[in-house]
C-alpha atoms as a PDB file:
ATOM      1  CA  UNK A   1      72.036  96.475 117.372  1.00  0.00           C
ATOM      2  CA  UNK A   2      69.987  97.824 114.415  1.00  0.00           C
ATOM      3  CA  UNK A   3      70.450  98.032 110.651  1.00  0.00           C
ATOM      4  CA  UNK A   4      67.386 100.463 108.886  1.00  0.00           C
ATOM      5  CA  UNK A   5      68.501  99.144 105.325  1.00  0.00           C
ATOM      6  CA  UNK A   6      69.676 102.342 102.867  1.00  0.00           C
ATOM      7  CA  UNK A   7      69.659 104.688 106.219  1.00  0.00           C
ATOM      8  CA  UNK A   8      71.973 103.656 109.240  1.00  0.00           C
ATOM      9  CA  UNK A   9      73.722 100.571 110.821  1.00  0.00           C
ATOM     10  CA  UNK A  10      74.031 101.254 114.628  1.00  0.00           C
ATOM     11  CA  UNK A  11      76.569  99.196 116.743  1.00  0.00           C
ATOM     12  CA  UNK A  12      76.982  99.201 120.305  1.00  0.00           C
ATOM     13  CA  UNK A  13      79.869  98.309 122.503  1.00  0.00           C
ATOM     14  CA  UNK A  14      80.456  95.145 123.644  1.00  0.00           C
ATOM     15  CA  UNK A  15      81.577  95.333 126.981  1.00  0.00           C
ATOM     16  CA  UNK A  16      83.299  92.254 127.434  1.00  0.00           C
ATOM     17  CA  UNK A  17      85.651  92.697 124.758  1.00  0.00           C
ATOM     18  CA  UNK A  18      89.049  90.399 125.762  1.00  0.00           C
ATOM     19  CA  UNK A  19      91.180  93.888 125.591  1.00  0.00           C
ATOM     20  CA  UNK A  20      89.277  95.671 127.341  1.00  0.00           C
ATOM     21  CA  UNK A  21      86.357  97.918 126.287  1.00  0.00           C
ATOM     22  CA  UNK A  22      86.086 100.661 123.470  1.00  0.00           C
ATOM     23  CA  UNK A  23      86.010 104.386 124.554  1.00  0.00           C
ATOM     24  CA  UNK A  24      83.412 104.222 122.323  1.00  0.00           C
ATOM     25  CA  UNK A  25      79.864 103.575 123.277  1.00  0.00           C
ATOM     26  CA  UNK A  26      77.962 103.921 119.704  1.00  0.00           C
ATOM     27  CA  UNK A  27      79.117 103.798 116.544  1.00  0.00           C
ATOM     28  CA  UNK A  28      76.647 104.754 113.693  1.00  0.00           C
ATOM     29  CA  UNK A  29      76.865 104.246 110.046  1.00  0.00           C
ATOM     30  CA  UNK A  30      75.036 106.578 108.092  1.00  0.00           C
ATOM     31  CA  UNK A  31      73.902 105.286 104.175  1.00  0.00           C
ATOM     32  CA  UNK A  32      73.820 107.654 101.386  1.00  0.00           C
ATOM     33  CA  UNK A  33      72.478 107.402  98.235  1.00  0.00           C
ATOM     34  CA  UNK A  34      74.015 108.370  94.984  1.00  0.00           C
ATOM     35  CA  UNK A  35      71.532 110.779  94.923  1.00  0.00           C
ATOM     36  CA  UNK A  36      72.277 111.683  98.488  1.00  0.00           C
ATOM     37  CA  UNK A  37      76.289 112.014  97.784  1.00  0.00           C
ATOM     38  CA  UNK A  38      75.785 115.849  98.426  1.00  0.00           C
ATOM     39  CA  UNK A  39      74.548 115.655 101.862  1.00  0.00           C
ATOM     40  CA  UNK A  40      77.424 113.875 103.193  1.00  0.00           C
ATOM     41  CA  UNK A  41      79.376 117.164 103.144  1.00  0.00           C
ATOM     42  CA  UNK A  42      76.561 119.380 104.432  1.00  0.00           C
ATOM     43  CA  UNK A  43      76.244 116.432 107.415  1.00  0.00           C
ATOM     44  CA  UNK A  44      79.778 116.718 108.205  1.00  0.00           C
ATOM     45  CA  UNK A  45      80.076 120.595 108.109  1.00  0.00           C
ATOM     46  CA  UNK A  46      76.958 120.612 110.713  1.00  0.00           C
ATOM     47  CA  UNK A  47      79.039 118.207 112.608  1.00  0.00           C
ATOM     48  CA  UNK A  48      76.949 115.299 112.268  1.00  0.00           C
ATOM     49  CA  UNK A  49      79.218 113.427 111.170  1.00  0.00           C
ATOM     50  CA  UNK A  50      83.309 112.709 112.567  1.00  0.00           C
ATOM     51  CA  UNK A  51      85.055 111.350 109.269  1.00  0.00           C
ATOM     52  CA  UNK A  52      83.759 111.607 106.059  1.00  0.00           C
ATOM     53  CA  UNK A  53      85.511 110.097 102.617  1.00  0.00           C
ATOM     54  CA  UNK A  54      87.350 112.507 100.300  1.00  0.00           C
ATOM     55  CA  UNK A  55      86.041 111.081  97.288  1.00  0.00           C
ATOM     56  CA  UNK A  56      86.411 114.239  94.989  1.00  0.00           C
ATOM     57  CA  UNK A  57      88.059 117.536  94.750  1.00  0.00           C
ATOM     58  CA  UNK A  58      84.576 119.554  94.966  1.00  0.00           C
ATOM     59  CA  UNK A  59      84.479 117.908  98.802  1.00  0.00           C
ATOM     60  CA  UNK A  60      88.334 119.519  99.070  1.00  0.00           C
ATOM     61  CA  UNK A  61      86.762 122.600  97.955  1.00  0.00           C
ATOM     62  CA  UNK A  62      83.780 122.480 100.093  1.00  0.00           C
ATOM     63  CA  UNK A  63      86.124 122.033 103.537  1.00  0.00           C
ATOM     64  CA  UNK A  64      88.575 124.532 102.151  1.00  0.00           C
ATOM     65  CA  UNK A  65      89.647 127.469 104.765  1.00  0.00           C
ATOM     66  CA  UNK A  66      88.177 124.955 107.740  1.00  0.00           C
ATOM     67  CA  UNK A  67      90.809 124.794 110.797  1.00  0.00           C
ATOM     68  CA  UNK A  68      91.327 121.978 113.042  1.00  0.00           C
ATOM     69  CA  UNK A  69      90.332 119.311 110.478  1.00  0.00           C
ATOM     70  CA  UNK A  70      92.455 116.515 110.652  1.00  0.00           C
ATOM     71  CA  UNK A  71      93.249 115.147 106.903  1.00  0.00           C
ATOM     72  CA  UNK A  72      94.473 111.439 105.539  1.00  0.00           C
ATOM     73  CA  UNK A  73      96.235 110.960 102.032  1.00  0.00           C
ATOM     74  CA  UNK A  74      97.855 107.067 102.964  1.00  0.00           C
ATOM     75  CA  UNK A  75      98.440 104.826  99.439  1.00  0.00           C
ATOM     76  CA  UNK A  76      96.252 101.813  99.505  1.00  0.00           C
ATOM     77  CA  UNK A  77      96.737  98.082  99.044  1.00  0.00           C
ATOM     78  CA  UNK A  78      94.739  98.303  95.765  1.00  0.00           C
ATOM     79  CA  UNK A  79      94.943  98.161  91.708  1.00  0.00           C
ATOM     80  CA  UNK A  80      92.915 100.116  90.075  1.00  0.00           C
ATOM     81  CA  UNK A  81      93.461  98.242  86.047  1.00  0.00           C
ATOM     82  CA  UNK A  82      91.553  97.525  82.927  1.00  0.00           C
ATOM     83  CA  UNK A  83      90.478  93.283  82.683  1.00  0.00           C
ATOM     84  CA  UNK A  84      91.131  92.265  79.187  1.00  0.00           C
ATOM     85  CA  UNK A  85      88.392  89.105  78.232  1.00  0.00           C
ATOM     86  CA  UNK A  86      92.105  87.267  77.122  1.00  0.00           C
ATOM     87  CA  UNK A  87      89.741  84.490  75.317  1.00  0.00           C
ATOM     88  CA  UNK A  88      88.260  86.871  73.096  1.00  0.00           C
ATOM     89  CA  UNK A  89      89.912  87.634  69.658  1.00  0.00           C
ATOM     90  CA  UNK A  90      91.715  89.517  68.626  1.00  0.00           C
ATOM     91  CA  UNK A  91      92.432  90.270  72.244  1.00  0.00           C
ATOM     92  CA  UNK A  92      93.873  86.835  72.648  1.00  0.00           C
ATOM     93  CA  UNK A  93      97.111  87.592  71.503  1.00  0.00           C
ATOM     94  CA  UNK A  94      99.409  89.157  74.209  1.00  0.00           C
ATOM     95  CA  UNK A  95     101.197  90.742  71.673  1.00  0.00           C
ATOM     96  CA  UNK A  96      98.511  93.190  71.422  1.00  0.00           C
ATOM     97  CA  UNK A  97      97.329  93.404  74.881  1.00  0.00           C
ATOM     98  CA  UNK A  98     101.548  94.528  75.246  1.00  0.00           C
ATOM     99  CA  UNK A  99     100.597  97.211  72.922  1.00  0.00           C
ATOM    100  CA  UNK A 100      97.586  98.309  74.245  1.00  0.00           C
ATOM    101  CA  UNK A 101      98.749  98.467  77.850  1.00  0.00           C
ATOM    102  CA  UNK A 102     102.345 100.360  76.761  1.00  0.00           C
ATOM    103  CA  UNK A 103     100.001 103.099  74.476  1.00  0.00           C
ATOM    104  CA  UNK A 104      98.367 103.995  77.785  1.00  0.00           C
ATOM    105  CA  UNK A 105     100.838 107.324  79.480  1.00  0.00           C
ATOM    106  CA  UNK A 106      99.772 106.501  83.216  1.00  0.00           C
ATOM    107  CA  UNK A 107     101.340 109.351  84.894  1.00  0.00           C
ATOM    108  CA  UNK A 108      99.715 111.725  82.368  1.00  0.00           C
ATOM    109  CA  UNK A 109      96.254 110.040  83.056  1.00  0.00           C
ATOM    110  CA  UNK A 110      96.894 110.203  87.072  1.00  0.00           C
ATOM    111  CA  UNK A 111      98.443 114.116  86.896  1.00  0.00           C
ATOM    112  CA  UNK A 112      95.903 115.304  84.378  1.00  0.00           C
ATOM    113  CA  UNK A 113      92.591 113.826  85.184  1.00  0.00           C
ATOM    114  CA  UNK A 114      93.153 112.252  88.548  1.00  0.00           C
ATOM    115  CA  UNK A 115      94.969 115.609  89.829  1.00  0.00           C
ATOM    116  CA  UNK A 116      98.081 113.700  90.925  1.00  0.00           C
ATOM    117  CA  UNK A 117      96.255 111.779  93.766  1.00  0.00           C
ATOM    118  CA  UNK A 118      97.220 108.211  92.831  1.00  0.00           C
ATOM    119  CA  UNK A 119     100.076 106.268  92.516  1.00  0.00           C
ATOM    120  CA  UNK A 120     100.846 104.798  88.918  1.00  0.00           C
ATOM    121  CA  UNK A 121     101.139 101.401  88.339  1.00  0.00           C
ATOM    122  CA  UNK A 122     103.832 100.006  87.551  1.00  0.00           C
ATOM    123  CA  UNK A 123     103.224  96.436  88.617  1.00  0.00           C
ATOM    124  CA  UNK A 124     100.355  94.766  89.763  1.00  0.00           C
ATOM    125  CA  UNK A 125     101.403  94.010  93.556  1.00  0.00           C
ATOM    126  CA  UNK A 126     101.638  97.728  95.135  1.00  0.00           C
ATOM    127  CA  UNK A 127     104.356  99.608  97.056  1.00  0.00           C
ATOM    128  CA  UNK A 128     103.902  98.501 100.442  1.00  0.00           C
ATOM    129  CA  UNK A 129     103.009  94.639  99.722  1.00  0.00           C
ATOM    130  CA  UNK A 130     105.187  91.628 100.690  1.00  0.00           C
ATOM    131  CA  UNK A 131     106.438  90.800  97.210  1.00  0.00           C
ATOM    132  CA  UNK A 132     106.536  94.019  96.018  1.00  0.00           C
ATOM    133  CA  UNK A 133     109.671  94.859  93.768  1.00  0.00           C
ATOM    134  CA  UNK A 134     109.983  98.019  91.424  1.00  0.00           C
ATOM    135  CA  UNK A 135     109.576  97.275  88.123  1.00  0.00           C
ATOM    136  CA  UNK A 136     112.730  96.040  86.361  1.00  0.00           C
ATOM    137  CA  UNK A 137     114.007  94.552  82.561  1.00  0.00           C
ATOM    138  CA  UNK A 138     116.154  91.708  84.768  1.00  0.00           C
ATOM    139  CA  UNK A 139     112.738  90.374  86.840  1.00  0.00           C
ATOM    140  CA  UNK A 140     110.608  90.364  83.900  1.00  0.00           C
ATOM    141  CA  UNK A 141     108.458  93.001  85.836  1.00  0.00           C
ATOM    142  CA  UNK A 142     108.854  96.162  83.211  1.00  0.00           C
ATOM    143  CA  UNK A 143     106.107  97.811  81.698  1.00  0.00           C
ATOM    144  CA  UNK A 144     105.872  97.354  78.104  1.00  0.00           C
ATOM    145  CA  UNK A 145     106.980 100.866  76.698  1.00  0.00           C
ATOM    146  CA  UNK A 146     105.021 102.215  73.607  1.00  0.00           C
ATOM    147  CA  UNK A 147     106.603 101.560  69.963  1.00  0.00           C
ATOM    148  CA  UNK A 148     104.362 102.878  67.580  1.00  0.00           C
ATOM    149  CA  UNK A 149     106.484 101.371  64.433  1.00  0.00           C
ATOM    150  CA  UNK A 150     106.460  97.737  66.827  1.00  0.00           C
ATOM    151  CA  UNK A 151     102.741  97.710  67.613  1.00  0.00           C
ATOM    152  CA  UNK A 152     101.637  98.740  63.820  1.00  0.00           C
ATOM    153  CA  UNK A 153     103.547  95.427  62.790  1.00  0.00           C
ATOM    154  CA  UNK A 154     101.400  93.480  65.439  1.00  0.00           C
ATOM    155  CA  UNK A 155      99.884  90.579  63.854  1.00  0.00           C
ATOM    156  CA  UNK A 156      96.821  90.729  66.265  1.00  0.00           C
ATOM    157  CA  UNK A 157      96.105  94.127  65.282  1.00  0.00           C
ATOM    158  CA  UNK A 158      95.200  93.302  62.076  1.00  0.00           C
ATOM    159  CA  UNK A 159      91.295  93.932  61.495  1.00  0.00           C
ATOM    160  CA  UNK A 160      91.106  95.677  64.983  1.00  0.00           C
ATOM    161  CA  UNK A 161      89.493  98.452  64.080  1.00  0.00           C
ATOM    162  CA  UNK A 162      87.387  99.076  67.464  1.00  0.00           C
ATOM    163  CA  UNK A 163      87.878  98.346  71.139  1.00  0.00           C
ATOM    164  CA  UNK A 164      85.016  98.301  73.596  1.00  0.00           C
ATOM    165  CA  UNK A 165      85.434  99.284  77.591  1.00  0.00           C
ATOM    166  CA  UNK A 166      83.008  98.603  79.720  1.00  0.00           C
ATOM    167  CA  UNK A 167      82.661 100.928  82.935  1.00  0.00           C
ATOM    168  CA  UNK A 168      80.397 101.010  85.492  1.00  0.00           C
ATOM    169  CA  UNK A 169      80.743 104.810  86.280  1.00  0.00           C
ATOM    170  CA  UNK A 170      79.948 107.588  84.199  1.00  0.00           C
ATOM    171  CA  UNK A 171      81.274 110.962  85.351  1.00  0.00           C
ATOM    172  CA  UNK A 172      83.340 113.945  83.674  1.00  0.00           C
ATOM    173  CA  UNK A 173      85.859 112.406  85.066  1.00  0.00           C
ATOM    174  CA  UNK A 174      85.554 108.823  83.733  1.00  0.00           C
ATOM    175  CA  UNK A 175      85.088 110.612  80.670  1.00  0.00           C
ATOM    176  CA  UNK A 176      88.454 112.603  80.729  1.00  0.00           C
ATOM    177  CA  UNK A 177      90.139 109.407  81.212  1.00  0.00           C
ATOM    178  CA  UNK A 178      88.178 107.516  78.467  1.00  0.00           C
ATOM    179  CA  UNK A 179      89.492 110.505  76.201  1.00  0.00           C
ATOM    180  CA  UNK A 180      93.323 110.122  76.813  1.00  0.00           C
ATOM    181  CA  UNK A 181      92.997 106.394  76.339  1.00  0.00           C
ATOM    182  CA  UNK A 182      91.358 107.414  72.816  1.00  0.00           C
ATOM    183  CA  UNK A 183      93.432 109.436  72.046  1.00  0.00           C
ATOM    184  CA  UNK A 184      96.931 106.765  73.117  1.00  0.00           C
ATOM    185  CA  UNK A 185      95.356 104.290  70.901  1.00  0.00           C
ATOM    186  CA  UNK A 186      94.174 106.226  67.981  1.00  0.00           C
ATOM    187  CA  UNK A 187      98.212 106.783  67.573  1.00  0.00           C
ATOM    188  CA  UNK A 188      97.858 102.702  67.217  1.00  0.00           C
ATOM    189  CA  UNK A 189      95.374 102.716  64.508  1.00  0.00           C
ATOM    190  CA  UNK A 190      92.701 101.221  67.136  1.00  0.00           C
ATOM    191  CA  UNK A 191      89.862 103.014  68.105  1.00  0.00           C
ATOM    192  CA  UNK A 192      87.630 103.127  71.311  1.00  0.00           C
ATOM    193  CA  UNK A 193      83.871 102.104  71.946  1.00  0.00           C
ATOM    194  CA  UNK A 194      83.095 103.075  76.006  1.00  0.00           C
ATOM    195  CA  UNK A 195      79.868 101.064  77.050  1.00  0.00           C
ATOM    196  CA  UNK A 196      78.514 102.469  80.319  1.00  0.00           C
ATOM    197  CA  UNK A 197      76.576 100.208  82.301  1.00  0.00           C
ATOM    198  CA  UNK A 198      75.712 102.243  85.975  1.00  0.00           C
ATOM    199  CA  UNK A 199      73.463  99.295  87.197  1.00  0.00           C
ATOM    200  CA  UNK A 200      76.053  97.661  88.919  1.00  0.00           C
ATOM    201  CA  UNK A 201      74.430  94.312  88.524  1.00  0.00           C
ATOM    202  CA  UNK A 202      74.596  94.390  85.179  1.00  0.00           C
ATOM    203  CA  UNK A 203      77.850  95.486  84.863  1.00  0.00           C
ATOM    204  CA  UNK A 204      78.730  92.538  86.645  1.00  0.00           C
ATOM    205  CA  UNK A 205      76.729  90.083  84.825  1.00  0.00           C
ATOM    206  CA  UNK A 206      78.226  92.112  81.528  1.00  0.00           C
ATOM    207  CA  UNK A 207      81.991  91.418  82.455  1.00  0.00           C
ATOM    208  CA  UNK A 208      81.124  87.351  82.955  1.00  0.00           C
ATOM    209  CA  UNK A 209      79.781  87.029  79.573  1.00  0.00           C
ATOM    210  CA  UNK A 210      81.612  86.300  76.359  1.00  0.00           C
ATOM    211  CA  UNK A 211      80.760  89.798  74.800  1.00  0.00           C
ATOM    212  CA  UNK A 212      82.741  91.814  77.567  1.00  0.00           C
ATOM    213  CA  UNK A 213      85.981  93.033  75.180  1.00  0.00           C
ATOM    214  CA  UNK A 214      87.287  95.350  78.380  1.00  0.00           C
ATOM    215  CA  UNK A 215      86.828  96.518  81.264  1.00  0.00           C
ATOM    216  CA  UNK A 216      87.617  98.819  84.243  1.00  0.00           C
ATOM    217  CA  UNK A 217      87.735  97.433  87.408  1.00  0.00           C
ATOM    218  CA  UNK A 218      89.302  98.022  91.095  1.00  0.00           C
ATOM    219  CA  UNK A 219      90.704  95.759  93.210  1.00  0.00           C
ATOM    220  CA  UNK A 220      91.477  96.205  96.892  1.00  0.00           C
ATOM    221  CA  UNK A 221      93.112  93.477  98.914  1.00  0.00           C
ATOM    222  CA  UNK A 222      91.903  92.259 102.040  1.00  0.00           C
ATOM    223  CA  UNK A 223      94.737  91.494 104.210  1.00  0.00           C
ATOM    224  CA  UNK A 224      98.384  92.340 103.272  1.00  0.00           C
ATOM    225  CA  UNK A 225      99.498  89.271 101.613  1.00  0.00           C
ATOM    226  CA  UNK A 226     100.027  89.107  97.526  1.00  0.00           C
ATOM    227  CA  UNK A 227      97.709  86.096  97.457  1.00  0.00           C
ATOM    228  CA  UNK A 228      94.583  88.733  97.890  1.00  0.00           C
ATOM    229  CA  UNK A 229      95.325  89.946  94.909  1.00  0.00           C
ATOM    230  CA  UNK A 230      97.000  87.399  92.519  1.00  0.00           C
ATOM    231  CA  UNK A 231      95.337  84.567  93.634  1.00  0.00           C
ATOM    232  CA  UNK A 232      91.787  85.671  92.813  1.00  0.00           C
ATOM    233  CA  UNK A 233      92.692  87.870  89.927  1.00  0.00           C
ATOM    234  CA  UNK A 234      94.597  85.576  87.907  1.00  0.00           C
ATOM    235  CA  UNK A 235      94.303  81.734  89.239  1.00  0.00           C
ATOM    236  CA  UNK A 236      92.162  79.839  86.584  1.00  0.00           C
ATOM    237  CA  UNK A 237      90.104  78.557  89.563  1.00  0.00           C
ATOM    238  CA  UNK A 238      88.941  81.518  90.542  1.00  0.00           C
ATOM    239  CA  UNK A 239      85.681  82.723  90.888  1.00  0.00           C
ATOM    240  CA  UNK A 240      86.927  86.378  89.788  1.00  0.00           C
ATOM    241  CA  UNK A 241      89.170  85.546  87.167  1.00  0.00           C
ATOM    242  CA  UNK A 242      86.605  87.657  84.716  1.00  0.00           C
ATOM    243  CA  UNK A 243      89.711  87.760  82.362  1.00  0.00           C
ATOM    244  CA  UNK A 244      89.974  84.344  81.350  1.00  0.00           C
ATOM    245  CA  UNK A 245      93.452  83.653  82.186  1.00  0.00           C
ATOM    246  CA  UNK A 246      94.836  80.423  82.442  1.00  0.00           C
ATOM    247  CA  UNK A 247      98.699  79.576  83.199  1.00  0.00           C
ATOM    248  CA  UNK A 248      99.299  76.615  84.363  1.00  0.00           C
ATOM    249  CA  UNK A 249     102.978  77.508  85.543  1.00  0.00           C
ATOM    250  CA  UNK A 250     101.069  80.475  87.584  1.00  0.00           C
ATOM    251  CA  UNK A 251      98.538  78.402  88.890  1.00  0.00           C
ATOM    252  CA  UNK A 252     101.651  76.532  90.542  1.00  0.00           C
ATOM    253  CA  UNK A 253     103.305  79.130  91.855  1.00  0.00           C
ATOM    254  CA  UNK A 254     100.145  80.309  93.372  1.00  0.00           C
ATOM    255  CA  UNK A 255      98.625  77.147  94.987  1.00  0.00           C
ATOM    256  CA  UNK A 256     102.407  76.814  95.918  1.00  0.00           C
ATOM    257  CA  UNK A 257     102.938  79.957  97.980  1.00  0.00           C
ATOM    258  CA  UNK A 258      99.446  79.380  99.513  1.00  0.00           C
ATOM    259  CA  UNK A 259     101.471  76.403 101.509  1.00  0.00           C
ATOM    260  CA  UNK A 260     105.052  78.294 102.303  1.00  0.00           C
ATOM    261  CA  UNK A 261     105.246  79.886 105.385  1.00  0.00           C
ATOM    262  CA  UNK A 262     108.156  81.503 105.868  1.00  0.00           C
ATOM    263  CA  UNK A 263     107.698  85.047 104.388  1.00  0.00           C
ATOM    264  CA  UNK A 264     110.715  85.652 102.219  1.00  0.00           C
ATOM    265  CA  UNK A 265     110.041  82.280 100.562  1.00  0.00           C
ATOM    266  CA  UNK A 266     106.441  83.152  99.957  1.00  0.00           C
ATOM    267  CA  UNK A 267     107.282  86.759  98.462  1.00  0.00           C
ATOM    268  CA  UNK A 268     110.143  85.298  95.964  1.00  0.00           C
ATOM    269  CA  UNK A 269     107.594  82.941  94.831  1.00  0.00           C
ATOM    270  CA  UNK A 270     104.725  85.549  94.492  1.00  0.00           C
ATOM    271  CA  UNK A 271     107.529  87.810  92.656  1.00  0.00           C
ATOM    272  CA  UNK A 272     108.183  84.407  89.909  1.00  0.00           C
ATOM    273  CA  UNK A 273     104.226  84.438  89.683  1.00  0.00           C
ATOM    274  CA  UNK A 274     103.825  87.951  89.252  1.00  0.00           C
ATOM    275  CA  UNK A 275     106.855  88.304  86.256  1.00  0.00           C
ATOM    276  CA  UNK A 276     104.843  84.973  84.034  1.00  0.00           C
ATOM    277  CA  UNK A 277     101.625  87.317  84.005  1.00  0.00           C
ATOM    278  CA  UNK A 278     103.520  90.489  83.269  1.00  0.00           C
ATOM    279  CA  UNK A 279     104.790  88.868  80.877  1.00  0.00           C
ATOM    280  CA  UNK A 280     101.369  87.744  79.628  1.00  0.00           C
ATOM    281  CA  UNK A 281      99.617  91.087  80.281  1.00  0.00           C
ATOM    282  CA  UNK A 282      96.578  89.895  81.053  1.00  0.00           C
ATOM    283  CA  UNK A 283      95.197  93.234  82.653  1.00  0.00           C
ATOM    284  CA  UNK A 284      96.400  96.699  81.950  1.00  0.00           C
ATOM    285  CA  UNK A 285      97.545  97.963  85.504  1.00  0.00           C
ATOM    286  CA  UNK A 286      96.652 101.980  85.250  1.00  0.00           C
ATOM    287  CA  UNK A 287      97.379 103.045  89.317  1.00  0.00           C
ATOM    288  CA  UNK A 288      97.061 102.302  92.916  1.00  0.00           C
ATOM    289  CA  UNK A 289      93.946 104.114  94.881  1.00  0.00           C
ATOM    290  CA  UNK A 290      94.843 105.999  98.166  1.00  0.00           C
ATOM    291  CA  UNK A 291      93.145 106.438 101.417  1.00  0.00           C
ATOM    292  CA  UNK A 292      91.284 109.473 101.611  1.00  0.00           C
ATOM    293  CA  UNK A 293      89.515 110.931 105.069  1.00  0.00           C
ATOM    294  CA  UNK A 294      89.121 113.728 107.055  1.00  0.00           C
ATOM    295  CA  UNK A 295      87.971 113.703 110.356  1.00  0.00           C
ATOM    296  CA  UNK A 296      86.450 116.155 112.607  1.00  0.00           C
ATOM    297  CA  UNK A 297      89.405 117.673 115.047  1.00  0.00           C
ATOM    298  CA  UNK A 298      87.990 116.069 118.258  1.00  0.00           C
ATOM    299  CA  UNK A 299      88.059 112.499 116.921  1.00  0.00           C
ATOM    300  CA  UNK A 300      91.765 111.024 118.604  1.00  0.00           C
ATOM    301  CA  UNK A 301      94.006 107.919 117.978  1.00  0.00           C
ATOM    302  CA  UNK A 302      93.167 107.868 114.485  1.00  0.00           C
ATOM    303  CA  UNK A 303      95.348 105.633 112.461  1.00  0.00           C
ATOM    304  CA  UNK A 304      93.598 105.040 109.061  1.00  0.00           C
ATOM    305  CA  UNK A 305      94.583 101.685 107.426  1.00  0.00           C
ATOM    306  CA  UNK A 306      96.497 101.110 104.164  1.00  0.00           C
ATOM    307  CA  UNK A 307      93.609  98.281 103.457  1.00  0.00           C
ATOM    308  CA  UNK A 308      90.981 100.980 103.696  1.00  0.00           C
ATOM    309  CA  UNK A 309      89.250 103.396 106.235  1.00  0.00           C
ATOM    310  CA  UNK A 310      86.439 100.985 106.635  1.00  0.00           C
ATOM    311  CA  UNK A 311      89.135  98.023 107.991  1.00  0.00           C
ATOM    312  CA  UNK A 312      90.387 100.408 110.656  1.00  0.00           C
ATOM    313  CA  UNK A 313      90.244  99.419 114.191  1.00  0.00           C
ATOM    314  CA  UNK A 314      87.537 101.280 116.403  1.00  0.00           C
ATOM    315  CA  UNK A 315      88.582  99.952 119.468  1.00  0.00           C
ATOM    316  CA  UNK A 316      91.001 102.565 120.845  1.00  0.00           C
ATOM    317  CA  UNK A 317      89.192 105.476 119.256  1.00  0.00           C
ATOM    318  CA  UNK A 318      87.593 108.277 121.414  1.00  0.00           C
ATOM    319  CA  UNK A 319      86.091 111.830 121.126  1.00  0.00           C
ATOM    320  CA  UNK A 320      87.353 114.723 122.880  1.00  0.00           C
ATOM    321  CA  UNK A 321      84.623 117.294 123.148  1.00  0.00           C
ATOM    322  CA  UNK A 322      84.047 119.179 120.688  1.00  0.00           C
END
């Protein structure tokens, strides 16, 4: 019923809803700046606000020793990954995107920087999705390991002196992890360039030009179906294929399962799709992102959604009093 842009969107209930009406009369949206990221914790420990995104440990900290806080850790439908421009050489040759991507010690990034939070990536498709196999040497779906004697002998590493990465965040954190990737590919002979690039329009025109080397990039499907995350990530007719890539045997598979209905058909095929661009390596998956909330303890039915807090369902949500 209102939207105050970069303040509040307020929604009302619709009464005639076809199961019945919400518990709910209002919900309101509050906006926050980056520069107002602080006063989403003072909001919510004035009780101003009823869930509130755990988007860093110093908000753990802040709500540490609170009772009757209600807290969600859930793994997320996402892929959190580094797009490789696979047109650009040296970076071209999959040999050396194999190398890069098996230099990289993912659980060692997610325990030491991330605190353990995430999930590492093994695959692209996450735990959880229809498709979704462990990684294997029989399916084609392994992570290239790291051979140090193997990758110096890498043809496309010759004269590769330098690797840019593009991010559109800079934080101590982003930092940390910017370090241990130095420091992985260093062993390689390869050394790392970080551009940062916070206007996020920018960043985005950045990645769709020819200069973009790298870059790091989350992706969160939208329903829980591979095809909202292979299809747009790696078709060639893609508006979001920022990487370049072009199979033509994966552009088969995938225009393929977008016709099968049946749902063990459609995950084998997404599982033969997913092995070809493995095998190709034309990102360097680093983890899956979680769910994160907390909600105030008289908020009930809560059920926070694997595709994201903001796609869960209102409708059977009430307050208790307070």
């Amino acid at each position: 019923v209102s939207w105050v842009p970069d303040q509040s969107i307020r929604l009302e209930r619709f009464d005639r809803y076809y199961d019945g009406p919400s518990p709910l009369d209002t919900v309101l949206f509050k906006i926050y700046s980056k520069q107002r990221h602080h006063h989403v914790v003072e909001d919510f420990l004035a009780g101003d606000l009823e869930e509130m995104p755990v988007f860093s440990d110093e908000i753990k900290a802040a709500l540490a020793g609170r009772t009757g806080l209600q807290w969600f850790h859930r793994p997320s439908l996402s892929l959190f990954f580094y797009g490789i421009n696979n047109r650009k050489p040296p970076l071209s040759d999959p040999a050396l995107r194999r190398v890069l991507s098996g230099a990289i010690d993912r659980r060692q990034l997610v325990e030491t920087v991330y605190n353990g939070r995430f999930e590492t990536a093994q695959t692209i498709l996450p735990p959880g999705m229809p498709g979704y196999q462990p990684p294997n040497t029989d399916s084609g779906t392994a992570m290239p390991g790291s051979n140090l004697d193997q990758a110096r002998q890498t043809k496309g590493m010759d004269g590769t002196p330098v690797i840019e990465i593009a991010s559109a965040y800079d934080s101590p954190r982003v930092r940390a992890e910017m370090e241990l990737v130095r420091a992985s590919w260093e062993k390689l002979g390869i050394g790392l360039a970080v551009n940062y690039i916070p206007d996020w329009q920018a960043f985005n025109a950045y990645i769709r030009s020819d200069a973009v080397q790298v870059y790091r990039y989350v992706w969160f499907a939208d329903m829980p179906d591979p095809d909202s995350i292979l299809y747009p990530l790696f078709s060639s007719g893609s508006a979001d294929n920022f990487l370049r890539f072009e199979d033509a045997r994966v552009d088969g598979l995938l225009n393929a399962a977008r016709g099968v209905v049946d749902p063990l058909d459609r995950a084998r095929i997404y599982r033969q799709a997913e092995a070809l661009i493995m095998a190709s390596t034309p990102v360097i998956p680093l983890f899956h992102l979680s769910v994160d909330q907390v909600y105030q303890g008289n908020v009930r039915n809560v059920q926070p959604s694997a595709l994201g807090a903001h796609t869960m369902s209102l409708h059977k949500v009430w307050l208790d009093r307070p």
